[in-house]
PDB file of N, CA and C in Angstrom:
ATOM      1  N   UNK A   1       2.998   0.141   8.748  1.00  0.00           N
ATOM      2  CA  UNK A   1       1.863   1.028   8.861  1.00  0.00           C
ATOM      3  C   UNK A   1       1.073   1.080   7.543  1.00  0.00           C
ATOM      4  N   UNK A   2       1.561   1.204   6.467  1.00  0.00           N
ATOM      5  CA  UNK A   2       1.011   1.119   5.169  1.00  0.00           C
ATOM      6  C   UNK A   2       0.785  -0.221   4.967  1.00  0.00           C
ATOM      7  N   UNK A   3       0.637  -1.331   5.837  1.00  0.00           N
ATOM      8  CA  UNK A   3      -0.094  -2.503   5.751  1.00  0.00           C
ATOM      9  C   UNK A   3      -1.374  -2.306   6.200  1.00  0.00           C
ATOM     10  N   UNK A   4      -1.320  -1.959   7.277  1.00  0.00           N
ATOM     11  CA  UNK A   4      -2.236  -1.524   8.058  1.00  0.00           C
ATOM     12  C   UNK A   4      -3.871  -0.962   7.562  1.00  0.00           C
ATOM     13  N   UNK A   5      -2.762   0.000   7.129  1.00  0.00           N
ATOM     14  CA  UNK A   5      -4.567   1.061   6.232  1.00  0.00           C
ATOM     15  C   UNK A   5      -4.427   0.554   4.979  1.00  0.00           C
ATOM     16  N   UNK A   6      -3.912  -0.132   4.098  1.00  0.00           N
ATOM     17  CA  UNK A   6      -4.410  -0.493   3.243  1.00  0.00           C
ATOM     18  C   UNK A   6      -5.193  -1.670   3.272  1.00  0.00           C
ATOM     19  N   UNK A   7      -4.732  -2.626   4.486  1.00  0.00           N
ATOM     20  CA  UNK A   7      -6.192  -3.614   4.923  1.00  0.00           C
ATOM     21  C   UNK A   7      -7.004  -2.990   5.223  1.00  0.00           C
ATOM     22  N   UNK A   8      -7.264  -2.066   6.270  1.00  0.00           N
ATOM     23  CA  UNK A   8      -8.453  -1.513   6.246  1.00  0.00           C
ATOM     24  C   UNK A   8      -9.065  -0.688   5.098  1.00  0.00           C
ATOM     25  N   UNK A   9      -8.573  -0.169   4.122  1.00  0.00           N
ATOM     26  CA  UNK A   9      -8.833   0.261   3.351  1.00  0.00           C
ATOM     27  C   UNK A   9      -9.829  -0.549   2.553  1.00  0.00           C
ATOM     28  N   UNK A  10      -9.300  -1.795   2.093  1.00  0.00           N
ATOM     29  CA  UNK A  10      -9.762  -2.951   1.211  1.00  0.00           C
ATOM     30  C   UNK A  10     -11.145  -3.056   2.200  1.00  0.00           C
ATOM     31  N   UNK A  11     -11.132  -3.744   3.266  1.00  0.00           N
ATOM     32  CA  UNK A  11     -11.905  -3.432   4.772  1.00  0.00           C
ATOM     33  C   UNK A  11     -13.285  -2.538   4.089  1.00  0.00           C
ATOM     34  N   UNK A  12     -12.927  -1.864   4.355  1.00  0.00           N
ATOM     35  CA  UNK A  12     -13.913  -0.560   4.299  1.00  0.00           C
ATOM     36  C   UNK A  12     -14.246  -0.604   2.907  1.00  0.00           C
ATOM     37  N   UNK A  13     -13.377  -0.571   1.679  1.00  0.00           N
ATOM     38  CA  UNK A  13     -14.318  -0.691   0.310  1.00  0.00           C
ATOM     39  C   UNK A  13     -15.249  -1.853   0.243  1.00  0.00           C
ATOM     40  N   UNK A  14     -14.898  -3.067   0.665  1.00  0.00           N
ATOM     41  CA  UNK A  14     -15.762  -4.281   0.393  1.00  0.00           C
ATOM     42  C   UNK A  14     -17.258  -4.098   1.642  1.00  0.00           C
ATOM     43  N   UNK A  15     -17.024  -3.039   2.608  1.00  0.00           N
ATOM     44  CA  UNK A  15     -18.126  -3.066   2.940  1.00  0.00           C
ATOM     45  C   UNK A  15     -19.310  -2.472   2.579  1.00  0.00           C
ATOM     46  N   UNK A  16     -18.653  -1.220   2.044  1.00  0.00           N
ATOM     47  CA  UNK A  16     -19.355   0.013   1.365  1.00  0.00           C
ATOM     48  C   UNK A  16     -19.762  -0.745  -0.337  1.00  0.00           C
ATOM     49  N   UNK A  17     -19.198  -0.799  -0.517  1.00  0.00           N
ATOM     50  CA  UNK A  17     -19.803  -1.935  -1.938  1.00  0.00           C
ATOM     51  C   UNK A  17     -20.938  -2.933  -1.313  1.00  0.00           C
ATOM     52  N   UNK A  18     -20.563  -3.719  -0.414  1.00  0.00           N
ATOM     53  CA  UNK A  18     -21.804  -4.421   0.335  1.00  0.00           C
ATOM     54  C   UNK A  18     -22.964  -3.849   0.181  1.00  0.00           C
ATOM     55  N   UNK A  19     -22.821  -1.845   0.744  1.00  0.00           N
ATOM     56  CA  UNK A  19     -24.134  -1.528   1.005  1.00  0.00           C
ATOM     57  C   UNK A  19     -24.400  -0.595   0.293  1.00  0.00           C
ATOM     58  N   UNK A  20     -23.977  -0.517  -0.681  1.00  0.00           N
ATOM     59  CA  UNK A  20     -24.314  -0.251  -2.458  1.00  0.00           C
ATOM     60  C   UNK A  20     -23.452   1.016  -2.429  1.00  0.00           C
ATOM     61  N   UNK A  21     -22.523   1.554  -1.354  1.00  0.00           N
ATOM     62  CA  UNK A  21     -22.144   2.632  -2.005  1.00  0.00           C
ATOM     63  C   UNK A  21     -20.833   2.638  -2.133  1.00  0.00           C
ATOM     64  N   UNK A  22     -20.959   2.496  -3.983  1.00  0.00           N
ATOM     65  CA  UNK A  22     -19.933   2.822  -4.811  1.00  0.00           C
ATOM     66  C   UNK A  22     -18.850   4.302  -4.921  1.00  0.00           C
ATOM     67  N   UNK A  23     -19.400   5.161  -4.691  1.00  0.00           N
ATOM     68  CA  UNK A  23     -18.619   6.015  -4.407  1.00  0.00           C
ATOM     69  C   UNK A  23     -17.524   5.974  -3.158  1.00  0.00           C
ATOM     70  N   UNK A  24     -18.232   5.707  -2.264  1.00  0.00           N
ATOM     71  CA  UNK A  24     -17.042   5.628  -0.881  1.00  0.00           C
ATOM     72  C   UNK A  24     -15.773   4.222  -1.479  1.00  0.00           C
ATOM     73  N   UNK A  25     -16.956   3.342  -1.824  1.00  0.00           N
ATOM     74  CA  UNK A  25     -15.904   2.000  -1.872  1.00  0.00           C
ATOM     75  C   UNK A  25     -14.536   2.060  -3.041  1.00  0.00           C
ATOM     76  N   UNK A  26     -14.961   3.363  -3.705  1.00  0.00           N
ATOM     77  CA  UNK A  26     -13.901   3.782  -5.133  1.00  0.00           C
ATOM     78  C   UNK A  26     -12.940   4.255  -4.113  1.00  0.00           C
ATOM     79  N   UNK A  27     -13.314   5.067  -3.706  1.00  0.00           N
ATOM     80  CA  UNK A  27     -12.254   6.006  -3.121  1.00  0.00           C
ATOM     81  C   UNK A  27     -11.544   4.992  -1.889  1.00  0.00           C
ATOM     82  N   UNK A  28     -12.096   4.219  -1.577  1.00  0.00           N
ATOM     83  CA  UNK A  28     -11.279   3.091  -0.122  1.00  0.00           C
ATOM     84  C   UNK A  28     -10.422   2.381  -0.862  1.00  0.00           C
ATOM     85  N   UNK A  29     -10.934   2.133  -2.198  1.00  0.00           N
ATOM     86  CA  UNK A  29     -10.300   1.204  -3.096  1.00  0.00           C
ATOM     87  C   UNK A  29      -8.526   1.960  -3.266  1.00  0.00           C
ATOM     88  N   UNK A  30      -8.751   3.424  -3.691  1.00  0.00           N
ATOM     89  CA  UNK A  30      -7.682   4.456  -4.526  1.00  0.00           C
ATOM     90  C   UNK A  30      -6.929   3.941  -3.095  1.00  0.00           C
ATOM     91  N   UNK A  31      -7.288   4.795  -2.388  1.00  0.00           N
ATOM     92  CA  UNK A  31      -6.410   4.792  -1.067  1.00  0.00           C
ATOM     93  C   UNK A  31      -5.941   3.652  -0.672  1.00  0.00           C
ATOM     94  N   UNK A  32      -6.523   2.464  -0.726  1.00  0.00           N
ATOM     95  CA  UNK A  32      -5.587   1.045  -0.223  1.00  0.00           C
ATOM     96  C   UNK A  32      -4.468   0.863  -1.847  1.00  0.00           C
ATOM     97  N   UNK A  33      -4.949   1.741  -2.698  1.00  0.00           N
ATOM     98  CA  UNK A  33      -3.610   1.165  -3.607  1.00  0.00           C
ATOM     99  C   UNK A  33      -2.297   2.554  -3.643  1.00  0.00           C
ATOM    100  N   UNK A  34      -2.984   3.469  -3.324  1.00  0.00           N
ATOM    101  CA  UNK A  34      -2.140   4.385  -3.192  1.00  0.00           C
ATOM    102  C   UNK A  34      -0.862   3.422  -1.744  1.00  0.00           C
ATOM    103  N   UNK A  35      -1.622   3.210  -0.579  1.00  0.00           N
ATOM    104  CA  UNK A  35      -0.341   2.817   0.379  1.00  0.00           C
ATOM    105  C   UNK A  35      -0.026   1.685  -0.220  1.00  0.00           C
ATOM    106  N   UNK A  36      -0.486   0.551  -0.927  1.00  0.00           N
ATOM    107  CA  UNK A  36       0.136  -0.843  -1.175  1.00  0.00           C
ATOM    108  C   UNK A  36       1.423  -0.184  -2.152  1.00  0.00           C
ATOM    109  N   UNK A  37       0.700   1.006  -2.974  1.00  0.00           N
ATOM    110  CA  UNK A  37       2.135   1.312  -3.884  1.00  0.00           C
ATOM    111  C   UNK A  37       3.392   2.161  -3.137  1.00  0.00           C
ATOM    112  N   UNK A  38       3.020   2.825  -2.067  1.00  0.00           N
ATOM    113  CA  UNK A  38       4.050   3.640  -1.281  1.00  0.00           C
ATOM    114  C   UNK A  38       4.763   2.624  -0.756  1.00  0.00           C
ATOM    115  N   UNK A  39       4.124   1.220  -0.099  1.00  0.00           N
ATOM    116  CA  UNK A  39       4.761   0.404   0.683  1.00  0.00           C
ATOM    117  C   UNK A  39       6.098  -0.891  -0.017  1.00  0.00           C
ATOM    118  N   UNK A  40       5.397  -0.971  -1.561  1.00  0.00           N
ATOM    119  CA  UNK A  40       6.682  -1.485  -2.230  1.00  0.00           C
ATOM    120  C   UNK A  40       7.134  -0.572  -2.908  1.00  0.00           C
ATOM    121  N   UNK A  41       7.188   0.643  -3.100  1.00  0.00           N
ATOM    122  CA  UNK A  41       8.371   1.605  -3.206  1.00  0.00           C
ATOM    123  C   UNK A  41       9.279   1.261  -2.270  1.00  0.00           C
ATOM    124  N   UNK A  42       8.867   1.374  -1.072  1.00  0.00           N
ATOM    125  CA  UNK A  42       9.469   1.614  -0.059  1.00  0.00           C
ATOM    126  C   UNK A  42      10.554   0.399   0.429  1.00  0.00           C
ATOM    127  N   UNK A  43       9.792  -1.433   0.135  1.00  0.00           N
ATOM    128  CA  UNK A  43      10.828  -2.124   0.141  1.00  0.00           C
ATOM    129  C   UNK A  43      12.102  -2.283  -0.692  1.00  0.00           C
ATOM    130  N   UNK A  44      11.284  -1.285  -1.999  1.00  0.00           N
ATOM    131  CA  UNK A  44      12.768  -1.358  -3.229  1.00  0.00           C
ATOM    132  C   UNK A  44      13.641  -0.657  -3.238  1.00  0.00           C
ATOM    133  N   UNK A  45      13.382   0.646  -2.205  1.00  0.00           N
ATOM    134  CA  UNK A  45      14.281   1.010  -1.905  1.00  0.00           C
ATOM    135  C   UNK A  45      15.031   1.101  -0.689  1.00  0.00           C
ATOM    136  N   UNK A  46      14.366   0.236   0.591  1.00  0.00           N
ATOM    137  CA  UNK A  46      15.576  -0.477   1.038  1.00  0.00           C
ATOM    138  C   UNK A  46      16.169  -1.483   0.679  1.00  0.00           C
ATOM    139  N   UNK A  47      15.704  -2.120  -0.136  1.00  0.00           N
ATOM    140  CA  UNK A  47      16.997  -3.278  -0.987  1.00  0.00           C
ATOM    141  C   UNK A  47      17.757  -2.767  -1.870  1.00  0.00           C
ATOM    142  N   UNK A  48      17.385  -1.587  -2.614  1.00  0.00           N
ATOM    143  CA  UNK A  48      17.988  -0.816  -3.294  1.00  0.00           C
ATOM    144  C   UNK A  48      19.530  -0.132  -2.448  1.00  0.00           C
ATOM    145  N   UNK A  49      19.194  -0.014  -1.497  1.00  0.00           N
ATOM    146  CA  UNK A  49      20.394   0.773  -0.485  1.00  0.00           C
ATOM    147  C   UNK A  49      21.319  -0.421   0.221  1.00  0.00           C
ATOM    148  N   UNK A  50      20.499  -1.659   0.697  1.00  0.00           N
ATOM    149  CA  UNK A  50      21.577  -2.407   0.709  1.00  0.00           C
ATOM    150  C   UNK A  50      22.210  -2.874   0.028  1.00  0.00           C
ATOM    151  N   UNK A  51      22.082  -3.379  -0.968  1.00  0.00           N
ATOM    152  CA  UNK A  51      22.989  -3.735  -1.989  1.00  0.00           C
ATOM    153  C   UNK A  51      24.126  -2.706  -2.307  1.00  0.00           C
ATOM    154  N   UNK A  52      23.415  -2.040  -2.629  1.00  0.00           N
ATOM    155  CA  UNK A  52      24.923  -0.895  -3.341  1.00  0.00           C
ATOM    156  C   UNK A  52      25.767  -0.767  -1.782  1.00  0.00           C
ATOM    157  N   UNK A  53      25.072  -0.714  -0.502  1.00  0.00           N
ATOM    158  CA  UNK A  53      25.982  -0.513   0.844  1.00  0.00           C
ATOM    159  C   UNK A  53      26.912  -1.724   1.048  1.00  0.00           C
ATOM    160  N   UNK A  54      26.323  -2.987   0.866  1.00  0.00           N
ATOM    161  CA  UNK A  54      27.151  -4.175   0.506  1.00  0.00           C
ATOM    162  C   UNK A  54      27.978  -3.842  -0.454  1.00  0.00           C
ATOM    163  N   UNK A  55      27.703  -3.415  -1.766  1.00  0.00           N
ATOM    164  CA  UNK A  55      28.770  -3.333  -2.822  1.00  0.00           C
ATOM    165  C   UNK A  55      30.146  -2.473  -2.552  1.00  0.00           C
ATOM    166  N   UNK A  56      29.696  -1.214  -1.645  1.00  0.00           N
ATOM    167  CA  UNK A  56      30.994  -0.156  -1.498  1.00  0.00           C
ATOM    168  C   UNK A  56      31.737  -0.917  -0.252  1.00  0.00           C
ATOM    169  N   UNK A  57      30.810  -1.881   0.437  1.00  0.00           N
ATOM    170  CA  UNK A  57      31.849  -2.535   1.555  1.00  0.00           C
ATOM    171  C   UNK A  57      32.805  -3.511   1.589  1.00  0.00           C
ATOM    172  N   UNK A  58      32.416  -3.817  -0.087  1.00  0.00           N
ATOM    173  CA  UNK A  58      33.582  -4.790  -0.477  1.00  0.00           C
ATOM    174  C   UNK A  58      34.854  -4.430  -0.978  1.00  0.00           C
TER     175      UNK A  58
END
């Protein structure tokens, strides 16, 4: 899901920059990096959990 809107996000800033407005396209910009950064949090910490779950299963 946080793939999702952060393509559209990018989406929507490069259009609004298209049609000169910089303000919207800042803020489409924040928001597609805000989820790109929630979304690799999010893979590091499921690799983060398997590993150590692998480690106690040994």
């Amino acid at each position: 899901m946080c793939l999702v809107i952060s393509i559209l996000g990018l989406f929507f800033a490069y259009n609004f920059y298209n049609s000169g407005n910089f303000l919207l396209a800042g803020g489409s910009v924040v928001v597609s990096l805000l989820f790109i950064t929630l979304m690799i949090r999010n893979i590091l910490s499921v690799k983060k959990r398997k590993e150590e779950k692998k480690k106690y299963d040994n």
